[in-house]
PDB file of N, CA and C in Angstrom:
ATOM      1  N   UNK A   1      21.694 256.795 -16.725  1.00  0.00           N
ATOM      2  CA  UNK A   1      22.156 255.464 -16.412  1.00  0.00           C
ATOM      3  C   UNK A   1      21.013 254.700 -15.765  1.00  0.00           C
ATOM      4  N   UNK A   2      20.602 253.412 -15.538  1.00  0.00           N
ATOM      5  CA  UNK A   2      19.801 252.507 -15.464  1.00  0.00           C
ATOM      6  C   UNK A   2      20.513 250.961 -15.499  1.00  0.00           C
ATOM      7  N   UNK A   3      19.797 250.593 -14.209  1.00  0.00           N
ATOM      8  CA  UNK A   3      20.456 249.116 -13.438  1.00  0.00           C
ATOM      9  C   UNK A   3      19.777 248.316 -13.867  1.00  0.00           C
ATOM     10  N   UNK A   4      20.281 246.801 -14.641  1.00  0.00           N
ATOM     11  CA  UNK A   4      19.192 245.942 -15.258  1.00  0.00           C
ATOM     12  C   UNK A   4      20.170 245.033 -14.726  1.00  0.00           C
ATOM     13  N   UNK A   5      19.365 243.332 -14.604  1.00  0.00           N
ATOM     14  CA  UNK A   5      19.678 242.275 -14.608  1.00  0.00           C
ATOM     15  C   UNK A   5      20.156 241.952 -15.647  1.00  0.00           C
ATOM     16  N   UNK A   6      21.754 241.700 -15.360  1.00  0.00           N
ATOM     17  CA  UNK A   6      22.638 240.774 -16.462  1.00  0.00           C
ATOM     18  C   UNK A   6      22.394 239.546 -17.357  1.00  0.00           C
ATOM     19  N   UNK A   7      22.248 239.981 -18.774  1.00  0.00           N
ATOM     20  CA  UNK A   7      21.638 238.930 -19.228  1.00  0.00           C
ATOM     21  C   UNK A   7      23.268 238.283 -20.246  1.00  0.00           C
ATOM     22  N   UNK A   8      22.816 236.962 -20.856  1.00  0.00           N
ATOM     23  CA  UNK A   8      23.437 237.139 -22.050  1.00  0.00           C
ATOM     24  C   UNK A   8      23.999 237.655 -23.005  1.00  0.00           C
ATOM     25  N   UNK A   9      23.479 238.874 -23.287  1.00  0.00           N
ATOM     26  CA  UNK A   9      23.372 239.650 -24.279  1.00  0.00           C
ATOM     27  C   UNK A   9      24.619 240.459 -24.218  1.00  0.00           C
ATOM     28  N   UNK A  10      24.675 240.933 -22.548  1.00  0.00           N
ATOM     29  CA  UNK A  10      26.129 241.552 -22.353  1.00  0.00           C
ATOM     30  C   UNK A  10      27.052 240.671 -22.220  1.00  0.00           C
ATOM     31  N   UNK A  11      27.122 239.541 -22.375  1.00  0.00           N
ATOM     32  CA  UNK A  11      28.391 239.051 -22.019  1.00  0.00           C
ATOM     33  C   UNK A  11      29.771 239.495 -23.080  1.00  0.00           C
ATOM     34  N   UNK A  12      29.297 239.405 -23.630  1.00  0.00           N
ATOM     35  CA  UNK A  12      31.055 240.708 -24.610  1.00  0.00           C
ATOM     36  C   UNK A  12      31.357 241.599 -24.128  1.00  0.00           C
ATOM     37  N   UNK A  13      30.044 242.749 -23.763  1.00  0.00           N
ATOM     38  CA  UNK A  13      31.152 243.776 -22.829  1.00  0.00           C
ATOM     39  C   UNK A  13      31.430 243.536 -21.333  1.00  0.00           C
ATOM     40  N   UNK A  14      30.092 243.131 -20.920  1.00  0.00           N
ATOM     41  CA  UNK A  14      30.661 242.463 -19.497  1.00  0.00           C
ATOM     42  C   UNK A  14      32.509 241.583 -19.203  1.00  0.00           C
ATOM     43  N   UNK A  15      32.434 240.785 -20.321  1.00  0.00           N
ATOM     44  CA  UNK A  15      33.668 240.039 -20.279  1.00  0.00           C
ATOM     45  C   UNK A  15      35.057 241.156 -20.376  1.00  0.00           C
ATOM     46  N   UNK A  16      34.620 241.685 -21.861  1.00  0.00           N
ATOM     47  CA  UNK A  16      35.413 242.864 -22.016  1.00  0.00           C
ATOM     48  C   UNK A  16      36.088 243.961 -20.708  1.00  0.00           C
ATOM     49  N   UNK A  17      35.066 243.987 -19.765  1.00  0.00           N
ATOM     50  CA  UNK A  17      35.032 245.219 -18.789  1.00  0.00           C
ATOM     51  C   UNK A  17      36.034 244.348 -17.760  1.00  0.00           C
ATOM     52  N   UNK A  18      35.916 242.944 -17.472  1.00  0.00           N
ATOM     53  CA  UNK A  18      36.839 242.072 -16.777  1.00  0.00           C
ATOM     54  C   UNK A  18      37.898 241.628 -16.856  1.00  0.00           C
ATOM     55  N   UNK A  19      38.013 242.269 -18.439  1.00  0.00           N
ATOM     56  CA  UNK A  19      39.524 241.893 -18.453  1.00  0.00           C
ATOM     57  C   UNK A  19      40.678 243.472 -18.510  1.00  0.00           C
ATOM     58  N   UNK A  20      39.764 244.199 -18.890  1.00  0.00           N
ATOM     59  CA  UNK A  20      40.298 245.479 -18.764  1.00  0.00           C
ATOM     60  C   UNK A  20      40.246 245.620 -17.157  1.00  0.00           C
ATOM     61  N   UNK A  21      39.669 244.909 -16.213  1.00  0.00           N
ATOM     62  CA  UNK A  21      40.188 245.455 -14.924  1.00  0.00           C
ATOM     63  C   UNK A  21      41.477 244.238 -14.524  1.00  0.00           C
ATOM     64  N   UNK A  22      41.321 243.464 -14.748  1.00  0.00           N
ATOM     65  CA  UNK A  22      42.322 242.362 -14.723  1.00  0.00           C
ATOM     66  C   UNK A  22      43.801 242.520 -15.492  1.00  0.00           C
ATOM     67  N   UNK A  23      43.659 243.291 -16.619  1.00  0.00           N
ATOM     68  CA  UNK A  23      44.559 244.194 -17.752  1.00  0.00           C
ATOM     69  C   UNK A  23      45.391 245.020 -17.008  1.00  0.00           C
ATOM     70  N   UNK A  24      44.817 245.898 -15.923  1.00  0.00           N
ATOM     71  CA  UNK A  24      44.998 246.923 -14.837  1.00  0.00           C
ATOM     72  C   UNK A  24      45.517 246.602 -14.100  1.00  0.00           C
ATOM     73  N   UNK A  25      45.508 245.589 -13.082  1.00  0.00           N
ATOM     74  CA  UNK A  25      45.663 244.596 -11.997  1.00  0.00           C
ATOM     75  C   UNK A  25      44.704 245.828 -10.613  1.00  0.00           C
ATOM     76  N   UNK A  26      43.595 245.552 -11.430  1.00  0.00           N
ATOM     77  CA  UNK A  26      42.746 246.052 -10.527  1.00  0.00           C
ATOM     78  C   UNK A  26      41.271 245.053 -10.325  1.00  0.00           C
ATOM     79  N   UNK A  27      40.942 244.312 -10.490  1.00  0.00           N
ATOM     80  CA  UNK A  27      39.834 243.613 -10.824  1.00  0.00           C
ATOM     81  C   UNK A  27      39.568 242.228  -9.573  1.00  0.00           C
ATOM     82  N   UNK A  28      40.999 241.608  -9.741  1.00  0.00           N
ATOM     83  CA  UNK A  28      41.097 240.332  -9.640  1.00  0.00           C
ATOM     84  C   UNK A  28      42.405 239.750  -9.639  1.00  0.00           C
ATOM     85  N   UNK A  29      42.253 238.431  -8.540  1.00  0.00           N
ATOM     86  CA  UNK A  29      43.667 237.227  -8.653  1.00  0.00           C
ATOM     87  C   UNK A  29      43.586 236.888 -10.350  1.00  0.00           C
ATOM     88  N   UNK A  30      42.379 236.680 -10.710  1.00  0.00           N
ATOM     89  CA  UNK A  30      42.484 236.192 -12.352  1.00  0.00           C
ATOM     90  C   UNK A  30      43.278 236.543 -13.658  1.00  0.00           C
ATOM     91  N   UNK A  31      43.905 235.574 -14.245  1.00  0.00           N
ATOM     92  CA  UNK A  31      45.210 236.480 -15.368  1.00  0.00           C
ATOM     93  C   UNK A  31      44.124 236.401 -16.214  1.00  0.00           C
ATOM     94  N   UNK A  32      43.266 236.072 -16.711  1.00  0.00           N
ATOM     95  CA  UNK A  32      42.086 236.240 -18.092  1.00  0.00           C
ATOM     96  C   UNK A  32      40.704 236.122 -17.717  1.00  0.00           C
ATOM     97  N   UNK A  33      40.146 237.073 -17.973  1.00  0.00           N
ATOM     98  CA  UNK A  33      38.530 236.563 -18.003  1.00  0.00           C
ATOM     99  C   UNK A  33      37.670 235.861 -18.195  1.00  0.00           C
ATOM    100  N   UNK A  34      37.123 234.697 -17.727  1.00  0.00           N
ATOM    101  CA  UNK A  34      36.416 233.240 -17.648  1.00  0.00           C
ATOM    102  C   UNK A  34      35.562 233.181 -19.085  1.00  0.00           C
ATOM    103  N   UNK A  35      35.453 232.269 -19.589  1.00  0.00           N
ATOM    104  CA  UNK A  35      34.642 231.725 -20.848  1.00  0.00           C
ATOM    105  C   UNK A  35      33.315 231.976 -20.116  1.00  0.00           C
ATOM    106  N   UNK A  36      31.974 232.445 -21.544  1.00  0.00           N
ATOM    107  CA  UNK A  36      30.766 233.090 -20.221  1.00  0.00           C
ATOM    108  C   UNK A  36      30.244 232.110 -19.440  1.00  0.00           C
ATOM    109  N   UNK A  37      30.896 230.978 -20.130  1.00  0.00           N
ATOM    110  CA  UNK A  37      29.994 229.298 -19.659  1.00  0.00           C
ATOM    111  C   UNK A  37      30.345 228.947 -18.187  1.00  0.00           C
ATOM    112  N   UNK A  38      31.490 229.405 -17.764  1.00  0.00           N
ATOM    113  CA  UNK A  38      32.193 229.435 -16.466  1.00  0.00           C
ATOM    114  C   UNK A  38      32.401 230.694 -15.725  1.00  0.00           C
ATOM    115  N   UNK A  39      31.870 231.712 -16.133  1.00  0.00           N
ATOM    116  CA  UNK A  39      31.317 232.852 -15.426  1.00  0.00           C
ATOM    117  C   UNK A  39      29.998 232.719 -14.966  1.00  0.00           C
ATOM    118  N   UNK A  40      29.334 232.264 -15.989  1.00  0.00           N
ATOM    119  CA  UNK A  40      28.133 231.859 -15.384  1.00  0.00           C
ATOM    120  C   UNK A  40      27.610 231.111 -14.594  1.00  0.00           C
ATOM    121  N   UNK A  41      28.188 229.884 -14.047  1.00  0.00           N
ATOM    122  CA  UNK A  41      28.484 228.698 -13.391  1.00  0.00           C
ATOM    123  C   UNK A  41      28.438 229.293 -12.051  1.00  0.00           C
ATOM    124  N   UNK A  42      30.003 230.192 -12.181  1.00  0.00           N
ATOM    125  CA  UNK A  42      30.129 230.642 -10.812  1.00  0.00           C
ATOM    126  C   UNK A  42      29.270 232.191 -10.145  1.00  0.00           C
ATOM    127  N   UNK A  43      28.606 232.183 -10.884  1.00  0.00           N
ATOM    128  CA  UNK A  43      27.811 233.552 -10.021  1.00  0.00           C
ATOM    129  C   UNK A  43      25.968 232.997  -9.998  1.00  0.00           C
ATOM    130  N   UNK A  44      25.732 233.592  -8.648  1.00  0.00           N
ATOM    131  CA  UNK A  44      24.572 233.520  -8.211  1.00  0.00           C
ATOM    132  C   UNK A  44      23.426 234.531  -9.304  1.00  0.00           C
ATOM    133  N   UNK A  45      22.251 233.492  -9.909  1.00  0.00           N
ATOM    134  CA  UNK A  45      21.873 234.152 -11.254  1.00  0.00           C
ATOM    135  C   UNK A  45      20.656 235.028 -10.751  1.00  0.00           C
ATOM    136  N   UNK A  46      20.517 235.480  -9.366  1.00  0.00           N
ATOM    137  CA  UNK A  46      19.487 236.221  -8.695  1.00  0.00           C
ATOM    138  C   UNK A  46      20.276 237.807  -8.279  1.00  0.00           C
ATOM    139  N   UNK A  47      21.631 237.517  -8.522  1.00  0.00           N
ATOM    140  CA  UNK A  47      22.636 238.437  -8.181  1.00  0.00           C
ATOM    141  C   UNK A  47      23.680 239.013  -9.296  1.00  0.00           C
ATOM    142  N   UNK A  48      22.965 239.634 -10.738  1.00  0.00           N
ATOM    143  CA  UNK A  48      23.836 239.839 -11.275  1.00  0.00           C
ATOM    144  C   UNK A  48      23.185 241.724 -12.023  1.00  0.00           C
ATOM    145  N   UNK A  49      23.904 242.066 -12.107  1.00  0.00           N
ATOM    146  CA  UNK A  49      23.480 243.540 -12.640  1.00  0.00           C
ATOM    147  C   UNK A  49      24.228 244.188 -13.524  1.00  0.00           C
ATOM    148  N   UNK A  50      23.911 244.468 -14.341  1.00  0.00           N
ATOM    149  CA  UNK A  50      24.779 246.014 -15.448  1.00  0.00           C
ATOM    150  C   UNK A  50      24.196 247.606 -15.085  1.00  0.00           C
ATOM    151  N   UNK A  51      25.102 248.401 -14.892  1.00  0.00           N
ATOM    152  CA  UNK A  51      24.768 249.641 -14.949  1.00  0.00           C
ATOM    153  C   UNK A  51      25.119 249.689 -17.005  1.00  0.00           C
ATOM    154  N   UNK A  52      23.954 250.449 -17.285  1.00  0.00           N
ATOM    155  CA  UNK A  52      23.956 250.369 -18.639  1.00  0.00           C
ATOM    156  C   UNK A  52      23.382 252.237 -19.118  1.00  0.00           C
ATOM    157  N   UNK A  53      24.208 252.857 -20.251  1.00  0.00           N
ATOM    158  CA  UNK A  53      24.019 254.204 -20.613  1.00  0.00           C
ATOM    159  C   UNK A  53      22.177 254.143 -21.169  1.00  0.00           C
ATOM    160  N   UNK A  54      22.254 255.059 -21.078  1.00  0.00           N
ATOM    161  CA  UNK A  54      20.993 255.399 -22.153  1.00  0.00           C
ATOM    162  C   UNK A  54      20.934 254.998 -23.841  1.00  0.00           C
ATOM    163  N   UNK A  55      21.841 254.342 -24.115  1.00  0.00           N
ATOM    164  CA  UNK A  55      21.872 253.569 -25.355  1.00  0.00           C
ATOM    165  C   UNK A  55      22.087 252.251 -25.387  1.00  0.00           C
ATOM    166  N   UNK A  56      22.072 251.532 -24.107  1.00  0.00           N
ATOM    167  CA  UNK A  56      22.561 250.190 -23.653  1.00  0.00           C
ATOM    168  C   UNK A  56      23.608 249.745 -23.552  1.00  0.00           C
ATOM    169  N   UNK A  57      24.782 250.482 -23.693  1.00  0.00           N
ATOM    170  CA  UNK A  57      26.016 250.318 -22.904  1.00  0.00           C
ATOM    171  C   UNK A  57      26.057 250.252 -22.004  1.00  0.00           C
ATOM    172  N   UNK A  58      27.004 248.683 -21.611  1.00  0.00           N
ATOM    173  CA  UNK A  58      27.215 248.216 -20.385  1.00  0.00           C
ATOM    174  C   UNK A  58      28.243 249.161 -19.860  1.00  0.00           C
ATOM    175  N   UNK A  59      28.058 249.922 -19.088  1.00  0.00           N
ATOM    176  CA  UNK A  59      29.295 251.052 -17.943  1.00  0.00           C
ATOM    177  C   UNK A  59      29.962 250.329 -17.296  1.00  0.00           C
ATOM    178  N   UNK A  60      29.368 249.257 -16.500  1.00  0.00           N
ATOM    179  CA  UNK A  60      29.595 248.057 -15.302  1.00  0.00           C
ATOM    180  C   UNK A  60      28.992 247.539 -15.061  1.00  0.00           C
ATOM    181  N   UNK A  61      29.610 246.535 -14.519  1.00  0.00           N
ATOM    182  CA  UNK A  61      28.700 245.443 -13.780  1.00  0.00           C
ATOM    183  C   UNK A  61      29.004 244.778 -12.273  1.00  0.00           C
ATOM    184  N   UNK A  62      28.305 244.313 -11.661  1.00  0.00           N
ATOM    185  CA  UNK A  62      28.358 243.569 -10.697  1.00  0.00           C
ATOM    186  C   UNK A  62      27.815 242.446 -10.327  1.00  0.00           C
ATOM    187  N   UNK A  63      28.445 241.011  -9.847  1.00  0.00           N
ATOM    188  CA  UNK A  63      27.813 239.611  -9.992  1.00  0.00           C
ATOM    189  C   UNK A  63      28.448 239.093  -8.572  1.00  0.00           C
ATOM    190  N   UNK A  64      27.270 238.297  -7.848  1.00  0.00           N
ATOM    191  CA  UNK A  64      27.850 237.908  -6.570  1.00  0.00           C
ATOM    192  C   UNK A  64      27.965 235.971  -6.925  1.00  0.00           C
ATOM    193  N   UNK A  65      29.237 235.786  -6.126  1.00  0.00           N
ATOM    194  CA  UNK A  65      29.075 233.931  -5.577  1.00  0.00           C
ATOM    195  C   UNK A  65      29.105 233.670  -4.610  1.00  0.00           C
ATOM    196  N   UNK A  66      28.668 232.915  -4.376  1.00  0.00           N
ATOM    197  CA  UNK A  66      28.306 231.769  -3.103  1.00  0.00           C
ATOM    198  C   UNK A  66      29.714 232.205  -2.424  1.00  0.00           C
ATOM    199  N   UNK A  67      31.100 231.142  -2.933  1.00  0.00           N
ATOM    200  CA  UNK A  67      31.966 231.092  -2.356  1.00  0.00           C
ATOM    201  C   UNK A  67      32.668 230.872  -3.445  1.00  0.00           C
ATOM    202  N   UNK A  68      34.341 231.468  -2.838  1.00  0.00           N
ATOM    203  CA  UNK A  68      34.958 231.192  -3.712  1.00  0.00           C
ATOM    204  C   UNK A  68      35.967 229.799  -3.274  1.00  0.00           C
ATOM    205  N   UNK A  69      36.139 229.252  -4.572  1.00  0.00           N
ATOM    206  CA  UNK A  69      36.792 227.647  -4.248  1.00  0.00           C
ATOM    207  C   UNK A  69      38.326 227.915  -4.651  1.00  0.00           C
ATOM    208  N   UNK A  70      39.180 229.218  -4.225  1.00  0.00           N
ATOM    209  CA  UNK A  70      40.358 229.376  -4.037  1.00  0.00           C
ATOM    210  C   UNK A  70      40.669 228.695  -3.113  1.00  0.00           C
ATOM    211  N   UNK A  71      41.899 228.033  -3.025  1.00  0.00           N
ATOM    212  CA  UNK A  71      41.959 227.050  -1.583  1.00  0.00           C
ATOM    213  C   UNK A  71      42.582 228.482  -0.632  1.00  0.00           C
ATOM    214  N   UNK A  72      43.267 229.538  -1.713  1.00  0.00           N
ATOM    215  CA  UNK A  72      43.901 230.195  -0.463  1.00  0.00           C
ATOM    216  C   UNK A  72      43.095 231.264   0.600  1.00  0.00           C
ATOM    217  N   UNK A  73      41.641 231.290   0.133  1.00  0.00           N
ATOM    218  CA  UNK A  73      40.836 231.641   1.416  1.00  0.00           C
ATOM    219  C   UNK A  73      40.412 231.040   1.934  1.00  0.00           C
ATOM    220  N   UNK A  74      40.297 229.161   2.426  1.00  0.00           N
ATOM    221  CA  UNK A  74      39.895 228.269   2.967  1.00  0.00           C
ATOM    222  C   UNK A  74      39.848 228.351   4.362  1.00  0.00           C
ATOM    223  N   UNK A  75      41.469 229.379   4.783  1.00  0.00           N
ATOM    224  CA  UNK A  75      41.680 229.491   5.893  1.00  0.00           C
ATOM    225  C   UNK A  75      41.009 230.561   6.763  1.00  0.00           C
ATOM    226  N   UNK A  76      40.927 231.369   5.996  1.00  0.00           N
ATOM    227  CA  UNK A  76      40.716 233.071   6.233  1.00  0.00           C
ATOM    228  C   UNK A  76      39.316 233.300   7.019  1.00  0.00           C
ATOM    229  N   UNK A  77      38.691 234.094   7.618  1.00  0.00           N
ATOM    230  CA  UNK A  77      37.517 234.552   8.334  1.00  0.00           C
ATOM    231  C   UNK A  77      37.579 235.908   8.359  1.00  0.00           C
ATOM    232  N   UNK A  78      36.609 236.478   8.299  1.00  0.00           N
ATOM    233  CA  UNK A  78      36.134 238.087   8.443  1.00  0.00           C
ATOM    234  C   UNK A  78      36.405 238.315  10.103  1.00  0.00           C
ATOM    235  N   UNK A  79      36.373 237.584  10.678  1.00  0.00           N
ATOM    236  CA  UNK A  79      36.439 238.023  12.562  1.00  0.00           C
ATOM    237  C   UNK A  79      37.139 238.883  13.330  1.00  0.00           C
ATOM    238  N   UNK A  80      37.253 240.340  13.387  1.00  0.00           N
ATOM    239  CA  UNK A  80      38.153 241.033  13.613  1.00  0.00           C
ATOM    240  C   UNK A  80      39.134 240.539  14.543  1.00  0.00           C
ATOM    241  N   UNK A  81      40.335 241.044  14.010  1.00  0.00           N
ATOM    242  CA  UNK A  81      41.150 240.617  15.227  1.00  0.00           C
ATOM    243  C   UNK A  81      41.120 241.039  17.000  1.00  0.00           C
ATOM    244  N   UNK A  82      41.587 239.658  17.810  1.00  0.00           N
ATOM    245  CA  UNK A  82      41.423 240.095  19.421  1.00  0.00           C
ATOM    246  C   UNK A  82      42.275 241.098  19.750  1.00  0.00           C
ATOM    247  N   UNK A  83      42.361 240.948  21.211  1.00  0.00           N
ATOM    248  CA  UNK A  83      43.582 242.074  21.060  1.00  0.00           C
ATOM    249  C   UNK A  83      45.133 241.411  21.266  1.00  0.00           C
ATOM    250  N   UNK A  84      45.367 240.204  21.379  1.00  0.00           N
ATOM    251  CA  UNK A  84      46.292 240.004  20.418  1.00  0.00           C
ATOM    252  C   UNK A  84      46.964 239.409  19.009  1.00  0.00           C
ATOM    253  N   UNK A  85      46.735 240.111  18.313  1.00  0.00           N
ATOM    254  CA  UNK A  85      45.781 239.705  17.017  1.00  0.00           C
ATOM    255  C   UNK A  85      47.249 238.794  16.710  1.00  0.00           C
ATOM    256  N   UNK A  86      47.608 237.663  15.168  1.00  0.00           N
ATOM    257  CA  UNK A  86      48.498 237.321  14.895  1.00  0.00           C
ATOM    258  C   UNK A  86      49.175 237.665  14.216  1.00  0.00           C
ATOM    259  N   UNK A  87      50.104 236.963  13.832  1.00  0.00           N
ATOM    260  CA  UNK A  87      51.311 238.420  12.961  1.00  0.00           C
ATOM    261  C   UNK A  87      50.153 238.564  11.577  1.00  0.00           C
ATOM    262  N   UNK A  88      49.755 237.722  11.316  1.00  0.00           N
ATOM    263  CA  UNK A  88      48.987 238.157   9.722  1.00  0.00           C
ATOM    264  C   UNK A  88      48.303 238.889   9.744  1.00  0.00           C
ATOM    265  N   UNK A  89      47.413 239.490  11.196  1.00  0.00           N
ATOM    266  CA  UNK A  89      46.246 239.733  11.673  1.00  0.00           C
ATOM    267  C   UNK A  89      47.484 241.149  11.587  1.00  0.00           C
ATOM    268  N   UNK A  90      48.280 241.794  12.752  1.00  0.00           N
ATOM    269  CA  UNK A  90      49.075 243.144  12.134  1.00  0.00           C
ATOM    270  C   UNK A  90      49.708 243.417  11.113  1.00  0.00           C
ATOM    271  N   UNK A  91      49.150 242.821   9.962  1.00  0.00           N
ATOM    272  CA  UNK A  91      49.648 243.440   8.878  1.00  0.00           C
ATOM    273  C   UNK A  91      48.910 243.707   7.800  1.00  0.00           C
ATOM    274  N   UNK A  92      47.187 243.071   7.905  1.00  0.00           N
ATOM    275  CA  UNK A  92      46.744 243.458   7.633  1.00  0.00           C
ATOM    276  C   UNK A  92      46.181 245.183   7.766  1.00  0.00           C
ATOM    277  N   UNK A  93      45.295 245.487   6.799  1.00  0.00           N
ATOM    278  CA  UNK A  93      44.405 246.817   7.238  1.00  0.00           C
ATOM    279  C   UNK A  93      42.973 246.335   7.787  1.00  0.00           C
ATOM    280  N   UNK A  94      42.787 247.363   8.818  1.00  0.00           N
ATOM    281  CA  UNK A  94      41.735 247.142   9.172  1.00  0.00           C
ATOM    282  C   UNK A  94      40.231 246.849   8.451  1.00  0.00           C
ATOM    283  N   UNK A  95      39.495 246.402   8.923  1.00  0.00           N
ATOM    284  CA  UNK A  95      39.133 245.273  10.066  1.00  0.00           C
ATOM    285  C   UNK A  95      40.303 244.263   9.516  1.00  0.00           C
ATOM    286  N   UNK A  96      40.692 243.566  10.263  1.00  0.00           N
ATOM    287  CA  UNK A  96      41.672 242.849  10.588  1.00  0.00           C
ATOM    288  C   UNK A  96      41.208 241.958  10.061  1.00  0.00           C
ATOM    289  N   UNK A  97      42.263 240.811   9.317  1.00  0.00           N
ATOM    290  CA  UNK A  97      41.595 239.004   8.934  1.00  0.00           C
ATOM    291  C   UNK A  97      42.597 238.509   9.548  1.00  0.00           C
ATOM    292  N   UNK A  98      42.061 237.574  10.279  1.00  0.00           N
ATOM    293  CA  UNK A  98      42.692 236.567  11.170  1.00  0.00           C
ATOM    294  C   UNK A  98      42.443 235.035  10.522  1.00  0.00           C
ATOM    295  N   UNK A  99      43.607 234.522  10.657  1.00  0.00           N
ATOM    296  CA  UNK A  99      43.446 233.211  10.202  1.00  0.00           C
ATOM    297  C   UNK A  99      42.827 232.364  11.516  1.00  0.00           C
TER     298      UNK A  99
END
Protein backbone atom coordinates (compact mmCIF):
# COMPACT_ATOMS: atom_id res chain seq x y z
CA UNK A 1 0.00 0.00 0.00
CA UNK A 2 1.27 3.60 -0.78
CA UNK A 3 -0.18 7.21 0.17
CA UNK A 4 -0.49 9.61 -2.85
CA UNK A 5 -2.13 12.96 -3.28
CA UNK A 6 -5.72 12.76 -4.53
CA UNK A 7 -5.96 13.55 -7.90
CA UNK A 8 -8.75 13.53 -10.47
CA UNK A 9 -8.19 10.46 -11.71
CA UNK A 10 -9.69 8.81 -8.55
CA UNK A 11 -12.60 10.54 -8.36
CA UNK A 12 -14.91 7.35 -9.37
CA UNK A 13 -13.58 5.33 -6.77
CA UNK A 14 -13.00 7.94 -4.33
CA UNK A 15 -16.77 8.96 -4.90
CA UNK A 16 -17.67 5.32 -5.05
CA UNK A 17 -15.90 4.63 -1.52
CA UNK A 18 -18.32 7.71 -0.16
CA UNK A 19 -21.14 6.49 -0.92
CA UNK A 20 -20.62 3.01 0.16
CA UNK A 21 -19.84 4.58 3.58
CA UNK A 22 -22.87 6.81 3.43
CA UNK A 23 -24.81 3.41 1.94
CA UNK A 24 -23.71 2.05 5.56
CA UNK A 25 -24.64 5.04 7.58
CA UNK A 26 -21.19 5.12 8.49
CA UNK A 27 -19.44 7.92 6.59
CA UNK A 28 -21.57 10.94 7.00
CA UNK A 29 -24.86 13.37 7.68
CA UNK A 30 -24.81 13.13 3.66
CA UNK A 31 -27.74 10.96 1.85
CA UNK A 32 -25.45 10.92 -1.61
CA UNK A 33 -22.06 11.62 -2.49
CA UNK A 34 -21.25 15.24 -3.85
CA UNK A 35 -20.74 15.78 -7.74
CA UNK A 36 -16.59 15.86 -7.91
CA UNK A 37 -17.14 19.62 -8.83
CA UNK A 38 -18.53 20.18 -5.25
CA UNK A 39 -16.32 17.82 -3.50
CA UNK A 40 -13.75 19.56 -4.73
CA UNK A 41 -14.85 23.03 -3.82
CA UNK A 42 -15.20 21.91 -0.40
CA UNK A 43 -11.89 20.28 0.54
CA UNK A 44 -8.61 21.89 1.19
CA UNK A 45 -6.46 20.85 -2.16
CA UNK A 46 -3.07 20.68 0.08
CA UNK A 47 -5.07 18.09 2.19
CA UNK A 48 -6.22 15.32 0.20
CA UNK A 49 -4.81 11.62 0.03
CA UNK A 50 -5.62 7.99 -1.33
CA UNK A 51 -4.22 5.00 0.26
CA UNK A 52 -3.87 3.12 -3.07
CA UNK A 53 -2.91 -1.05 -3.62
CA UNK A 54 0.01 -1.91 -5.54
CA UNK A 55 -2.02 -1.80 -8.74
CA UNK A 56 -3.56 1.66 -8.06
CA UNK A 57 -6.54 0.92 -6.31
CA UNK A 58 -7.94 3.45 -4.35
CA UNK A 59 -8.40 1.37 -0.63
CA UNK A 60 -9.27 4.97 0.89
CA UNK A 61 -9.12 8.11 1.17
CA UNK A 62 -8.92 11.06 3.25
CA UNK A 63 -9.72 14.97 2.48
CA UNK A 64 -9.75 17.81 5.03
CA UNK A 65 -12.12 21.37 5.04
CA UNK A 66 -11.74 24.46 6.36
CA UNK A 67 -15.21 24.37 7.91
CA UNK A 68 -18.16 22.95 7.62
CA UNK A 69 -21.20 25.36 6.56
CA UNK A 70 -23.81 22.98 8.37
CA UNK A 71 -25.67 25.57 10.32
CA UNK A 72 -26.13 22.73 12.90
CA UNK A 73 -22.46 23.02 14.13
CA UNK A 74 -22.53 26.85 14.19
CA UNK A 75 -23.20 26.46 17.74
CA UNK A 76 -20.98 23.70 18.89
CA UNK A 77 -17.14 24.09 20.29
CA UNK A 78 -14.59 21.39 21.09
CA UNK A 79 -14.15 23.00 24.87
CA UNK A 80 -14.46 20.32 27.28
CA UNK A 81 -17.06 20.52 29.50
CA UNK A 82 -16.75 22.57 33.19
CA UNK A 83 -17.72 20.90 35.94
CA UNK A 84 -21.06 21.75 35.52
CA UNK A 85 -21.31 20.80 32.21
CA UNK A 86 -25.03 21.33 30.36
CA UNK A 87 -27.56 18.85 29.80
CA UNK A 88 -26.11 18.42 26.11
CA UNK A 89 -22.68 18.53 27.54
CA UNK A 90 -23.97 14.97 29.88
CA UNK A 91 -24.97 13.26 27.21
CA UNK A 92 -22.53 13.53 25.23
CA UNK A 93 -19.25 11.04 25.23
CA UNK A 94 -16.34 12.23 26.28
CA UNK A 95 -14.47 14.92 25.71
CA UNK A 96 -17.57 16.58 26.18
CA UNK A 97 -19.17 19.33 23.45
CA UNK A 98 -20.65 22.06 25.03
CA UNK A 99 -22.72 24.43 23.32
Amino acid sequence: MRIESLLPEHTEEVLGIYQAGIDEGNATFETQAPAWAAFDKAKLPGHRFVALDDTGVVLGWVAASAVSDRCAYAAWSSTPATSTPTPAARLSPAPSWTR
